[in-house]
Protein backbone atom coordinates (compact mmCIF):
# COMPACT_ATOMS: atom_id res chain seq x y z
CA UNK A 1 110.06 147.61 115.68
CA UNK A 2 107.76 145.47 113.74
CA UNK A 3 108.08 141.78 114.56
CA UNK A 4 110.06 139.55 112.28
CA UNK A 5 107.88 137.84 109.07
CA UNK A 6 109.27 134.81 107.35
CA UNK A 7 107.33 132.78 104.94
CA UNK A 8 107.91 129.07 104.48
CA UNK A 9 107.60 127.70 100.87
CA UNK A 10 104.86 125.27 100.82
CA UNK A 11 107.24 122.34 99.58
CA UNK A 12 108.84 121.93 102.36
CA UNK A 13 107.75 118.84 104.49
CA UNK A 14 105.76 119.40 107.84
CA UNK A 15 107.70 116.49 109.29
CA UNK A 16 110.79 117.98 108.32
CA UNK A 17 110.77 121.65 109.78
CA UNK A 18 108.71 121.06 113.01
CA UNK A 19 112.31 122.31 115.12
CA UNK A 20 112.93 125.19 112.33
CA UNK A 21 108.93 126.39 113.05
CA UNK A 22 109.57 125.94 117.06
CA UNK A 23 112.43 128.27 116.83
CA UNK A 24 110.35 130.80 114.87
CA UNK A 25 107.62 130.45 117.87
CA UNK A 26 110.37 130.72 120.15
CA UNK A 27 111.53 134.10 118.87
CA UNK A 28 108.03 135.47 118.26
CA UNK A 29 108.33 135.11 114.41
CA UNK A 30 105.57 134.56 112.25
CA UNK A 31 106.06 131.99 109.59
CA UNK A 32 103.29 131.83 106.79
CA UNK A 33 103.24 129.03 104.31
CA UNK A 34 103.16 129.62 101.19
CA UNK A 35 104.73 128.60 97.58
CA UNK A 36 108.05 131.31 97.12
CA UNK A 37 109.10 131.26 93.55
CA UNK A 38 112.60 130.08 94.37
CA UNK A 39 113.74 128.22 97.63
CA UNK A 40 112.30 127.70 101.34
CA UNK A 41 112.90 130.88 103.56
CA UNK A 42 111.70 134.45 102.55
CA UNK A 43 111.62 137.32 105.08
CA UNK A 44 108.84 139.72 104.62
CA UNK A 45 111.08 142.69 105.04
CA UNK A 46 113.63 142.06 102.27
CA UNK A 47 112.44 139.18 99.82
CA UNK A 48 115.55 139.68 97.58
CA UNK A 49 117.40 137.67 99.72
CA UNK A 50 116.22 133.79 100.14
CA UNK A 51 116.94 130.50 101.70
CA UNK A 52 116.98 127.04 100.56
CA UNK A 53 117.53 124.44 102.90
CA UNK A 54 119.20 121.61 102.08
CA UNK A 55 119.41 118.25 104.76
CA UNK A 56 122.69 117.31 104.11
CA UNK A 57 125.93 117.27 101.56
CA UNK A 58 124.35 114.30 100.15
CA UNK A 59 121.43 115.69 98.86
CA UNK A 60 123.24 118.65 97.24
CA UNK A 61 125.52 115.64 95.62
CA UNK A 62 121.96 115.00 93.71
CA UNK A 63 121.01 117.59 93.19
CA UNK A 64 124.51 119.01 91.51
CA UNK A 65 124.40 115.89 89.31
CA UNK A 66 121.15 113.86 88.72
CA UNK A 67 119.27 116.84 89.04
CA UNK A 68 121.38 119.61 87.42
CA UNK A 69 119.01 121.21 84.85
CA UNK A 70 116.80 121.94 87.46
CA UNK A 71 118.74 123.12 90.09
CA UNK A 72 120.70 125.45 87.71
CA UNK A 73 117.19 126.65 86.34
CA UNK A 74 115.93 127.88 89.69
CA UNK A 75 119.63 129.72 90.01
CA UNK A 76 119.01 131.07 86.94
CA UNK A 77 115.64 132.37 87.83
CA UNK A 78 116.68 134.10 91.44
CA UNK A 79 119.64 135.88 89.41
CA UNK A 80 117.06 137.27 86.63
CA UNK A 81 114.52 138.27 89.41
CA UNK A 82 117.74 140.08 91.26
CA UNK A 83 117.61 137.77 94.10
CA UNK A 84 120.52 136.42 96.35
CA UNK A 85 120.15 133.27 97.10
CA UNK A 86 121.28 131.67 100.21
CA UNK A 87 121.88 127.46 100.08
CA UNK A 88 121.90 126.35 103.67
CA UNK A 89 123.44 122.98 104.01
CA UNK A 90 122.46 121.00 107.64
CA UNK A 91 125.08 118.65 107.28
CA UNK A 92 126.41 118.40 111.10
CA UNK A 93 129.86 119.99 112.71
CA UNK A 94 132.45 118.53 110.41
CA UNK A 95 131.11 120.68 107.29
CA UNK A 96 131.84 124.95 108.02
CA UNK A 97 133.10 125.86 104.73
CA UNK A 98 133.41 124.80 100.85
CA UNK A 99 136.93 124.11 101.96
CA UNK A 100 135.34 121.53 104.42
CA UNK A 101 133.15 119.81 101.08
CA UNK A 102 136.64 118.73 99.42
CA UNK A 103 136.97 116.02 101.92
CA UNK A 104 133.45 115.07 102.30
CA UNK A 105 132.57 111.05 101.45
CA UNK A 106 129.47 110.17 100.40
CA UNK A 107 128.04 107.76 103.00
CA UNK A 108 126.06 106.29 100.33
CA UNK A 109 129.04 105.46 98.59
CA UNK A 110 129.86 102.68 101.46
CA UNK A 111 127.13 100.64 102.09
CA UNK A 112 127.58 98.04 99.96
CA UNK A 113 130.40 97.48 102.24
CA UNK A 114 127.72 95.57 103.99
CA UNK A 115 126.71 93.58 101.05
CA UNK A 116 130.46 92.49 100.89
CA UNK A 117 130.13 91.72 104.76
CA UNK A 118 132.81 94.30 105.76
CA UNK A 119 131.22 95.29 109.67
CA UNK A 120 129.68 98.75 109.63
CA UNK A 121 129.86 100.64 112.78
CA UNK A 122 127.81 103.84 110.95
CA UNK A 123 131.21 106.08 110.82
CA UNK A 124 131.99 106.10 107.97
CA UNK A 125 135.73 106.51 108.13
CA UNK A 126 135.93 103.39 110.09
CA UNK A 127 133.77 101.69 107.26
CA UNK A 128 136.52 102.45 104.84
CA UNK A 129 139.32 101.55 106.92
CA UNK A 130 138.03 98.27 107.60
CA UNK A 131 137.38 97.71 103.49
CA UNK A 132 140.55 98.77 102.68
CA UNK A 133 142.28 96.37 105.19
CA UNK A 134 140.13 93.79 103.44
CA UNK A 135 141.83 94.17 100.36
CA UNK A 136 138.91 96.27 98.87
CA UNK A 137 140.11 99.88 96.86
CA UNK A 138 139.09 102.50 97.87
CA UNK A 139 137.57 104.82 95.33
CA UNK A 140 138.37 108.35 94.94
CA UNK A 141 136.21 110.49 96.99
CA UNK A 142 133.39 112.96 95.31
CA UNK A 143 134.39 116.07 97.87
CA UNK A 144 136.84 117.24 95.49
CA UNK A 145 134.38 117.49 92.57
CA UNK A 146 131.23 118.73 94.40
CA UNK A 147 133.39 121.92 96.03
CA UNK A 148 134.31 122.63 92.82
CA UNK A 149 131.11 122.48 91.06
CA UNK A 150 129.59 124.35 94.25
CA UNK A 151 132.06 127.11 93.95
CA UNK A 152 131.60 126.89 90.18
CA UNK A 153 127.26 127.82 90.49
CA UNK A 154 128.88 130.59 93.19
CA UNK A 155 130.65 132.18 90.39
CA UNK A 156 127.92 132.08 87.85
CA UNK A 157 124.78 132.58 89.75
CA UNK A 158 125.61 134.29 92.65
CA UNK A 159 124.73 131.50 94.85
CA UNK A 160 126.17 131.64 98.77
CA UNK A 161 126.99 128.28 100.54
CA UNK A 162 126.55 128.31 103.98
CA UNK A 163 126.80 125.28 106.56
CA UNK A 164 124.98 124.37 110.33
CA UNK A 165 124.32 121.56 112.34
CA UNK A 166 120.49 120.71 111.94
CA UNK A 167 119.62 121.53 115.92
CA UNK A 168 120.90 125.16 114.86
CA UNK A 169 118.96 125.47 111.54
CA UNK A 170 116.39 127.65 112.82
CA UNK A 171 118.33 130.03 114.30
CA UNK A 172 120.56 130.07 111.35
CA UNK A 173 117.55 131.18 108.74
CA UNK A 174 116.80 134.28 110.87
CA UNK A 175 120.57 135.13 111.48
CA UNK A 176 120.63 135.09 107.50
CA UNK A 177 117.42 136.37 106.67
CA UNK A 178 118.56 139.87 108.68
CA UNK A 179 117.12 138.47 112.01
CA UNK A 180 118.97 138.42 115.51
């Protein structure tokens, strides 16, 4: 059996994949870089099916919304060139399913608490506790709207949301990608 081949899309940062490349050496898989015409994870063996990484919930919040043109473009372009694409979200153990994104708050969304000099303990729940108690209102969360308009580009483009804690990331790509 030939070994494994995945190439890496030349956009993604060095800095940011050093544990997703020491899994590949781990597991004896090459891992090329190279530009990929849509996403960040091809395997050599079946390049119809590709993943794009995507650090957390937060940055998929962008790019659903400031950046929505583009991100529906490259959708657009993996369904004309008959590929599946695969949206791998590293966004810890809390976040398994779309279900999971309905009840996600944007931590962005609270740290102004520490402009208003609520305490901030980095948990977020905690950080909106303690606002609330302080007589601030607390806004309705994003989650909601962001599983919908992620199960909305599901329906439309074919796209497949899938979730991992970032330690497991590596391993994740090649269990997608057709690997073991």
């Amino acid at each position: 059996m030939m070994a494994m081949v995945i190439q890496i899309d030349s956009r993604e940062k060095a800095r940011a994949i050093k544990k997703i490349e020491a899994e590949f050496d781990r597991q004896g898989i090459q891992h090329p870089v190279s530009k990929l015409l849509v996403g960040d994870y091809m395997n050599y063996d079946n390049p119809r099916l590709i993943v794009d990484r995507k650090q957390n919930l937060t940055e998929v919040c962008g790019n659903l919304t400031q950046q929505h043109e583009r991100f529906r473009r490259e959708a657009v372009k993996a369904q004309e060139l008959g590929i599946k694409l695969i949206i791998l979200v590293e966004d810890g153990l809390k976040i398994k399913s779309l279900s999971d994104v309905e009840n996600w708050v944007n931590p962005r969304r609270w740290q102004y608490c520490k402009k208003h000099g609520i305490p901030t303990k980095g948990d977020v729940e905690a950080e909106i506790a303690e606002f609330v108690r302080a007589g601030g209102q607390k806004p309705p969360t994003p989650g909601p709207q962001l599983a919908k308009t992620m199960r909305t580009m599901s329906e439309d483009y074919g796209i497949i949301w899938e979730f991992c804690d970032k330690r497991h990331t590596g391993q994740r790509i090649i269990e997608l990608l057709g690997g073991n």
